[in-house]
C-alpha atoms as a PDB file:
ATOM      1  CA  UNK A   1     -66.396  -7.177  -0.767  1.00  0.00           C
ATOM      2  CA  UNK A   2     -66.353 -10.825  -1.037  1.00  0.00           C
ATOM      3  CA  UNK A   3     -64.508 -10.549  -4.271  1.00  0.00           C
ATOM      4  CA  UNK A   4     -61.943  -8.592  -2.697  1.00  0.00           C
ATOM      5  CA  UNK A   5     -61.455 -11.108   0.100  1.00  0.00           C
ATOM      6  CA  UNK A   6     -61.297 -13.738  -2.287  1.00  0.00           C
ATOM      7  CA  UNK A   7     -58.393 -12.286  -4.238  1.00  0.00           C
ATOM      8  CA  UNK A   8     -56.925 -10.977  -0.612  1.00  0.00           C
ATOM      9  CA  UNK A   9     -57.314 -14.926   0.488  1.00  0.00           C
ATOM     10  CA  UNK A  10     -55.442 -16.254  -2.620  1.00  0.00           C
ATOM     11  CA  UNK A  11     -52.411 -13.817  -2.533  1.00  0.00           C
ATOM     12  CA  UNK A  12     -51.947 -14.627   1.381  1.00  0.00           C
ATOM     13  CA  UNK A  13     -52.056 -18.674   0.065  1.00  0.00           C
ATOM     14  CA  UNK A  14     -50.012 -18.000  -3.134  1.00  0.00           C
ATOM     15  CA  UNK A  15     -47.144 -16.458  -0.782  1.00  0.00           C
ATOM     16  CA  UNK A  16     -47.670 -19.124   1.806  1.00  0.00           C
ATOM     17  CA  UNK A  17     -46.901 -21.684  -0.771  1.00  0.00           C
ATOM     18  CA  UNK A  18     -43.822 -19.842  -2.239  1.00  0.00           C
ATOM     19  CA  UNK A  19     -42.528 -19.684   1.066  1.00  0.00           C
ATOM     20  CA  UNK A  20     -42.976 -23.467   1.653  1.00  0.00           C
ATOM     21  CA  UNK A  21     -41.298 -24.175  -1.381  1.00  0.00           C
ATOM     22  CA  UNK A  22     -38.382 -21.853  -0.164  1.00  0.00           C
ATOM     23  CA  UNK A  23     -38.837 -18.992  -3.108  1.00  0.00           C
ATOM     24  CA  UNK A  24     -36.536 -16.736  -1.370  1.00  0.00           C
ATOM     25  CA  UNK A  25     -34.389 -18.964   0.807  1.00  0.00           C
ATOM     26  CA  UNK A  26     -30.342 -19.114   0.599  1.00  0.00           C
ATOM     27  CA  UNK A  27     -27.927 -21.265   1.855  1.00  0.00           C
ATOM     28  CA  UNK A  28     -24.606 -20.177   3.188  1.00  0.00           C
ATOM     29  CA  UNK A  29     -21.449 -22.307   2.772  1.00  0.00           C
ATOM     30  CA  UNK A  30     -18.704 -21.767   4.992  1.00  0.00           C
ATOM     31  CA  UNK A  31     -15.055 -22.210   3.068  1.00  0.00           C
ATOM     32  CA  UNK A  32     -13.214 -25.258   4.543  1.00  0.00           C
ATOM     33  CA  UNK A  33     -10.058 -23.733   5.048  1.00  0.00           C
ATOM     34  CA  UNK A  34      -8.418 -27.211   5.507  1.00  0.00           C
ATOM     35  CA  UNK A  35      -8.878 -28.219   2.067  1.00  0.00           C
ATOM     36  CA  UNK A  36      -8.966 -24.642  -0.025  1.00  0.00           C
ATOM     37  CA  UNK A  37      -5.732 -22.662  -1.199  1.00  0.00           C
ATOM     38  CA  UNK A  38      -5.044 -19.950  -3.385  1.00  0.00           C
ATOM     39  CA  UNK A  39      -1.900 -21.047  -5.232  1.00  0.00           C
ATOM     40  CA  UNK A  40       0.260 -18.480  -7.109  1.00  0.00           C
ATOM     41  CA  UNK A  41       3.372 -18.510  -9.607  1.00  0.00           C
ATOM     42  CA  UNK A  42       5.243 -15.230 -10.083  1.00  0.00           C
ATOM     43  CA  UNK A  43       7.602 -15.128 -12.994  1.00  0.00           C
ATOM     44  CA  UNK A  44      10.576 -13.601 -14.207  1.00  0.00           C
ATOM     45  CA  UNK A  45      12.048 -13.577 -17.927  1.00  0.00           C
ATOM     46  CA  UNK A  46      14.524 -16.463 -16.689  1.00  0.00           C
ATOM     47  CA  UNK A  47      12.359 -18.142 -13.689  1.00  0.00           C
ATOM     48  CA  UNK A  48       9.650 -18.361 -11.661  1.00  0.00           C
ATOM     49  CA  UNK A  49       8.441 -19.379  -8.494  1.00  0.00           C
ATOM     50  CA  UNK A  50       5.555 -21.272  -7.333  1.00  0.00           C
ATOM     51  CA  UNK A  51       3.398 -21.075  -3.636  1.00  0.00           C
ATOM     52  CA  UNK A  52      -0.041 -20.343  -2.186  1.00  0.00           C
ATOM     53  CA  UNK A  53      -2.080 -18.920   0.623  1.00  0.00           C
ATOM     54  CA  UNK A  54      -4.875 -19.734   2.636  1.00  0.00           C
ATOM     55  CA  UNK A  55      -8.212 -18.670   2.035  1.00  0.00           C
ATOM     56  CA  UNK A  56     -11.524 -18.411   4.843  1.00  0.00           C
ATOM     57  CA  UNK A  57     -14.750 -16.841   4.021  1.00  0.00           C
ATOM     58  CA  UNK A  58     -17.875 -18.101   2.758  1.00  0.00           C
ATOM     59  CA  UNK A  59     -20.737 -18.368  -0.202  1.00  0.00           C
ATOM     60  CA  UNK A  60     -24.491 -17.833  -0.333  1.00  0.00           C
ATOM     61  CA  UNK A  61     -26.683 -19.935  -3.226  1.00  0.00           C
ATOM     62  CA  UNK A  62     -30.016 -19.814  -3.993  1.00  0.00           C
ATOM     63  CA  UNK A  63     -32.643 -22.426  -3.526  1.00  0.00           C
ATOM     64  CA  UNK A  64     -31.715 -23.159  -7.540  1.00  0.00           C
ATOM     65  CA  UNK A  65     -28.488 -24.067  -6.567  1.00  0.00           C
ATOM     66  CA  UNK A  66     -26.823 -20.859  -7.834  1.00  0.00           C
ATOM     67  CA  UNK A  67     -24.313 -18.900  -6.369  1.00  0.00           C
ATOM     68  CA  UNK A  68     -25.405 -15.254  -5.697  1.00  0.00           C
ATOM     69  CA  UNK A  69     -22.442 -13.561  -3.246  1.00  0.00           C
ATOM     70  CA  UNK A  70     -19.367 -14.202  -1.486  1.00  0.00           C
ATOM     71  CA  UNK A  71     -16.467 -12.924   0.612  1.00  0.00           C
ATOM     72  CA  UNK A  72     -13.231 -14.350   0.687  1.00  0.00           C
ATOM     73  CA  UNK A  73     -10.263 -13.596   2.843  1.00  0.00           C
ATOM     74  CA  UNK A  74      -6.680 -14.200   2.224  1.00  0.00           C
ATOM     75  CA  UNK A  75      -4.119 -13.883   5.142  1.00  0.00           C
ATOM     76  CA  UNK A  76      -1.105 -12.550   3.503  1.00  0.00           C
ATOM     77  CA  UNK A  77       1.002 -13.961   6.544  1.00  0.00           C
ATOM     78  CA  UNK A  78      -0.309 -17.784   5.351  1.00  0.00           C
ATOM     79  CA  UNK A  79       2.368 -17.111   2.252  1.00  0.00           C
ATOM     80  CA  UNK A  80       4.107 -20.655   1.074  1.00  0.00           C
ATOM     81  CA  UNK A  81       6.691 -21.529  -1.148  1.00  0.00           C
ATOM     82  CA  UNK A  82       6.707 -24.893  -3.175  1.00  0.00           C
ATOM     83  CA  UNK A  83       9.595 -24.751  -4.835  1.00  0.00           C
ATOM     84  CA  UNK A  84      12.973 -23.469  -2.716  1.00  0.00           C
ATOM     85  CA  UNK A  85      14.858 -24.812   0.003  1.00  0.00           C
ATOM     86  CA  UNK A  86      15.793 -23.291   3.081  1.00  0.00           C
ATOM     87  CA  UNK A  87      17.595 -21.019   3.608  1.00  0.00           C
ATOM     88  CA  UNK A  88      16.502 -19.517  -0.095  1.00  0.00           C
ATOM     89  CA  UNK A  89      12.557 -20.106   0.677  1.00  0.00           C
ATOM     90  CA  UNK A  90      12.669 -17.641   3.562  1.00  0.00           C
ATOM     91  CA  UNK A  91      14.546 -15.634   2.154  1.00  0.00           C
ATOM     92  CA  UNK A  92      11.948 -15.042  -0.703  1.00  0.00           C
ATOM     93  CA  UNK A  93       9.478 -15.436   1.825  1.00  0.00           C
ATOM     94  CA  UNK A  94      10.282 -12.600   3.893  1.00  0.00           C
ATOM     95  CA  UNK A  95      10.911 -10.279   0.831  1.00  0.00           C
ATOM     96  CA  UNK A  96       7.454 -11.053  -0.339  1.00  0.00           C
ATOM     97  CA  UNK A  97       5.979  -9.915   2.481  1.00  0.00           C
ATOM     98  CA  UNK A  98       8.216  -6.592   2.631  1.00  0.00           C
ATOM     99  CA  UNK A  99       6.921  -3.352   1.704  1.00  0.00           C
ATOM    100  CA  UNK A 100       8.395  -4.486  -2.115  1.00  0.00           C
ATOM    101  CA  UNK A 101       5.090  -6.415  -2.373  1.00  0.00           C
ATOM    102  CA  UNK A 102       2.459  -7.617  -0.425  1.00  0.00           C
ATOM    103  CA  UNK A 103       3.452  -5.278   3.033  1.00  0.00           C
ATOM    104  CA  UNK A 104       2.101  -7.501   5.869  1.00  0.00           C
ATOM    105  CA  UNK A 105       3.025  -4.581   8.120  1.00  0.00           C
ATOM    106  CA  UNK A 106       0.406  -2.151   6.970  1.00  0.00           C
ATOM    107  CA  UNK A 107      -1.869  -4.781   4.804  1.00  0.00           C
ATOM    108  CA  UNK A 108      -2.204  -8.053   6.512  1.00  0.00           C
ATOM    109  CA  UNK A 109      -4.993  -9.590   4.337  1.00  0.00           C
ATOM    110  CA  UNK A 110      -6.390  -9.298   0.691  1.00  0.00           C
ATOM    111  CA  UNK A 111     -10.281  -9.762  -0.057  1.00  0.00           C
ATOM    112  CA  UNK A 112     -12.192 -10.428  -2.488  1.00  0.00           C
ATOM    113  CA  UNK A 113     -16.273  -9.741  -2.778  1.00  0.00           C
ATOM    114  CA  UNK A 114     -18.674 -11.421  -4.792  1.00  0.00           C
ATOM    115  CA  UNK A 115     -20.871  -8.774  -6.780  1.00  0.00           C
ATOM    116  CA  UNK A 116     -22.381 -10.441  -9.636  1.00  0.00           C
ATOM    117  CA  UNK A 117     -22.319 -14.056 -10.989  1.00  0.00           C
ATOM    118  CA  UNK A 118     -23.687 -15.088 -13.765  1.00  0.00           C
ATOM    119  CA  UNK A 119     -23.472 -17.833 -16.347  1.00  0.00           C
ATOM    120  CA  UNK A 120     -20.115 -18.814 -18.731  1.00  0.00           C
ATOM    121  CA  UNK A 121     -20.510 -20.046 -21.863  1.00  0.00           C
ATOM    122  CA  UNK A 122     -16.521 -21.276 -22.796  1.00  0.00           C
ATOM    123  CA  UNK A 123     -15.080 -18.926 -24.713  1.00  0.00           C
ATOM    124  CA  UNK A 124     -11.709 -17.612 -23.190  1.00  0.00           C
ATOM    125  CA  UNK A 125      -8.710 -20.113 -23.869  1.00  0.00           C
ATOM    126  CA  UNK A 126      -7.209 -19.491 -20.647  1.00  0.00           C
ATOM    127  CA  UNK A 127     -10.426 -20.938 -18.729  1.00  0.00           C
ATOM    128  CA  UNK A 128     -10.021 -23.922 -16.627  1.00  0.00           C
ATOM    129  CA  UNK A 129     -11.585 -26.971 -18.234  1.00  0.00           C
ATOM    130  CA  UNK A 130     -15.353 -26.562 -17.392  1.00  0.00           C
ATOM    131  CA  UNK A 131     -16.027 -23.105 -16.750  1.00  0.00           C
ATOM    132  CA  UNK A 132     -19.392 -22.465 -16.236  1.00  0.00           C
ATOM    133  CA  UNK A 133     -19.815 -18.773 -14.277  1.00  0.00           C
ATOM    134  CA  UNK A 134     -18.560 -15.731 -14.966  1.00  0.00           C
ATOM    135  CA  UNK A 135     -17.631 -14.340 -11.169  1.00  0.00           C
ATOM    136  CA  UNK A 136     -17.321 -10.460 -10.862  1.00  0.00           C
ATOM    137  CA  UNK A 137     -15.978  -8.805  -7.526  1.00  0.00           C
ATOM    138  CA  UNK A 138     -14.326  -6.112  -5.722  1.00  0.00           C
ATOM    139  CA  UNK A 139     -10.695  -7.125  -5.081  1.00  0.00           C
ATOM    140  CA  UNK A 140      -8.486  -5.236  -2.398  1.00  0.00           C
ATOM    141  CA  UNK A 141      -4.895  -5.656  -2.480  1.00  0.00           C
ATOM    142  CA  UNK A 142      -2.183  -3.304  -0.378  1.00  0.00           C
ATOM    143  CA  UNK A 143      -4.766  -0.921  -0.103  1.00  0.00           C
ATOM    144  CA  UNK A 144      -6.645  -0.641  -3.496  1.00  0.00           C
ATOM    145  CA  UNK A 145      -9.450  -2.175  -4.549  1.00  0.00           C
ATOM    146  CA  UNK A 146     -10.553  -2.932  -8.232  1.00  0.00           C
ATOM    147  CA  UNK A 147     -12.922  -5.195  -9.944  1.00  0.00           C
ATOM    148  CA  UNK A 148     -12.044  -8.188 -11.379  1.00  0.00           C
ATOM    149  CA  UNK A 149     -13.625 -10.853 -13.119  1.00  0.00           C
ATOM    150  CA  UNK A 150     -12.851 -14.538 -14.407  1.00  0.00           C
ATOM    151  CA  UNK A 151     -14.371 -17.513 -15.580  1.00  0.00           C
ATOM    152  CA  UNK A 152     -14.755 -20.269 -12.805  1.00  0.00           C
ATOM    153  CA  UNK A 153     -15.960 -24.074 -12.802  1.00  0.00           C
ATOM    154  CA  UNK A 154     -18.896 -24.139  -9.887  1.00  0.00           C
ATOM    155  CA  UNK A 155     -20.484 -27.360  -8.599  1.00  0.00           C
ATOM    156  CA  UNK A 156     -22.532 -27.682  -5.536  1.00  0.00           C
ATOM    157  CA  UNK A 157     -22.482 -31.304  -4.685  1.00  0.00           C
ATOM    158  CA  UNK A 158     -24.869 -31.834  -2.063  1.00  0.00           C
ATOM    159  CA  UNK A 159     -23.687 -29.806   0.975  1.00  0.00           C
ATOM    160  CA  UNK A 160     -20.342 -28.629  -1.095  1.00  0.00           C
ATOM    161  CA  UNK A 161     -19.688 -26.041  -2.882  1.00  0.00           C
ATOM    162  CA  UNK A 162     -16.678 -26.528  -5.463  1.00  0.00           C
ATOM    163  CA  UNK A 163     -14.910 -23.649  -6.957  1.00  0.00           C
ATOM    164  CA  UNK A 164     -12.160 -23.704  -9.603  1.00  0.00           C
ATOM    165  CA  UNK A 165     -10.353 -21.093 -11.326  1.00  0.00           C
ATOM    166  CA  UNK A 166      -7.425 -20.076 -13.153  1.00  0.00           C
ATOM    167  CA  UNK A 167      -6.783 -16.468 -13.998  1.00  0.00           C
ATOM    168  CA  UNK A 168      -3.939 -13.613 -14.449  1.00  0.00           C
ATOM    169  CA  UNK A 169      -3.503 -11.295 -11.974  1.00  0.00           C
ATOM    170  CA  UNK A 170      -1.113  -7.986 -13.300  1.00  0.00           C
ATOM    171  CA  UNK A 171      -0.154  -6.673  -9.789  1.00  0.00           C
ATOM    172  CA  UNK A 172       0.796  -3.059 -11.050  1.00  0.00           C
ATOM    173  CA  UNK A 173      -3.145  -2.789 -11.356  1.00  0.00           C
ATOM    174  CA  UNK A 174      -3.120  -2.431  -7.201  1.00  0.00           C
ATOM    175  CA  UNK A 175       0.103  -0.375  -7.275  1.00  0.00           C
ATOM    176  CA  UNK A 176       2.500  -3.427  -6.956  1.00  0.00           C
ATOM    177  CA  UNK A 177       5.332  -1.995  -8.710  1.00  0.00           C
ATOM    178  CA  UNK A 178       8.699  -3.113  -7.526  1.00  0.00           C
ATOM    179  CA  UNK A 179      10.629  -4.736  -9.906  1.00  0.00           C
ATOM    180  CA  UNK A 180       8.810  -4.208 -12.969  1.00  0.00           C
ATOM    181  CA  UNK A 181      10.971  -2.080 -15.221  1.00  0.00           C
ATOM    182  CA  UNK A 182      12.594  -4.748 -18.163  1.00  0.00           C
ATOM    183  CA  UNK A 183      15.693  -2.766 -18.231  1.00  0.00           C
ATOM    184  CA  UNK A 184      16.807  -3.549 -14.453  1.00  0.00           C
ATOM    185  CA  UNK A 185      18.790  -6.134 -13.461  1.00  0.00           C
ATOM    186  CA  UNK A 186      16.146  -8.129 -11.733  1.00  0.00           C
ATOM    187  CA  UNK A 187      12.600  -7.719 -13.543  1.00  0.00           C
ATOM    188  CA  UNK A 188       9.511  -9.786 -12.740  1.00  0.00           C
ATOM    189  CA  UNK A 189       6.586  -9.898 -14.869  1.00  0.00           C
ATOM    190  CA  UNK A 190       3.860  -7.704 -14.047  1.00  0.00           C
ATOM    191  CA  UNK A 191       1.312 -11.090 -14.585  1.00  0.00           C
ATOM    192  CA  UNK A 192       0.767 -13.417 -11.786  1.00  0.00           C
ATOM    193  CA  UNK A 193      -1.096 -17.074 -12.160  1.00  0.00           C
ATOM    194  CA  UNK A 194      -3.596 -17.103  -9.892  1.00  0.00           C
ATOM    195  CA  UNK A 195      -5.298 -21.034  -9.526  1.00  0.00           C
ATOM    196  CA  UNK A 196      -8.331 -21.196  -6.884  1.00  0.00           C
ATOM    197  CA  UNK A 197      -9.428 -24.201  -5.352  1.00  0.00           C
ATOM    198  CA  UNK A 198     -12.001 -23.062  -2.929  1.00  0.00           C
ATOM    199  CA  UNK A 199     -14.555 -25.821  -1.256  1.00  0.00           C
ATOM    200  CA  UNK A 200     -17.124 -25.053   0.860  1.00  0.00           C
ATOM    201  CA  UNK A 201     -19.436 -26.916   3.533  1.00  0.00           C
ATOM    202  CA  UNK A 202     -22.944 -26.030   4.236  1.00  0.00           C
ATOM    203  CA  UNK A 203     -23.198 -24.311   7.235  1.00  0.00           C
ATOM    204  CA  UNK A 204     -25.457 -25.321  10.251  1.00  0.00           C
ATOM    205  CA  UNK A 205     -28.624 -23.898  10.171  1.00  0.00           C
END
């Protein structure tokens, strides 16, 4: 009996001391929404056109300072243009958000969920400088949702979490189809440039 309380004694003070070390233990960041965009370039064979959305959501690291999940949230009706004037930027505006693309109407935000992260070692030329996780997800766009995955530089700075990434997105993938036959008069390529600059703040515990 005493051998068994013993051995009962140093589990209960092993777990004790895992949980004051914080074995266990995540930290959520909350996105700072004032700082983070999603910016975008869609491209035809003659032009292209560059913008960006706002993002909200959050992260969750371990006590290693990993990231481990996510969910992200992208108001469709934040859509910006960089590089028209009025009246031609509202124009394009207004046509991006028509049932031809995004459809704010029936789909008035696009998510994305963290499922697995793990790390990057360089190896895909298209990766922004310093990649160092490979981020995996569910994506939902107009209605269908796919996985995804892309190589992203992460750095957790104290209470900030940085996240950079650079990736092509084809849009017929979630059924975004208008425009993309070649032999029409007014084609745009199936691939958009996706660059995320996402920072997050620790939240209050």
């Amino acid at each position: 009996m005493k051998i068994k309380h013993v051995l009962f004694t140093a589990l209960v003070c092993s777990l004790f001391s895992c949980a004051r070390n914080g074995a266990g233990i995540s930290t959520t960041f909350e996105v700072d929404a004032a700082t983070s965009s999603i910016e975008w370039k869609g491209s035809a064979p003659d032009h292209f056109h560059t913008g960006a959305f706002n993002v909200t959501g959050s992260l969750t690291a371990n006590r290693h300072g990993q990231i481990k999940s996510g969910t992200f949230r992208i108001p469709i009706a934040s859509i910006r243009n960089f590089d028209l004037e009025e009246p031609l930027k509202e124009q394009l505006l207004t046509h991006l958000k028509s049932a031809d693309f995004f459809n704010l109407l029936v789909y008035s935000e696009a998510r994305f969920r963290v499922t697995e992260v793990h790390p990057y070692t360089p190896a895909d030329a298209g990766a922004i400088s310093g990649a160092n996780t490979l981020v995996t997800g569910d994506f939902t766009l107009i209605g269908q949702t796919h996985r995804l995955s892309f190589p992203a530089k992460v750095a957790i700075t104290g209470d900030t979490v940085r996240t950079e990434a650079t990736l092509d997105l084809n849009r017929l993938n979630w059924g975004m189809n208008s425009f993309s036959d070649p032999e029409q008069p007014l084609y745009i390529l199936p691939e958009v440039t996706i660059h995320l600059d996402i920072r997050a703040i620790k939240a209050n515990e």
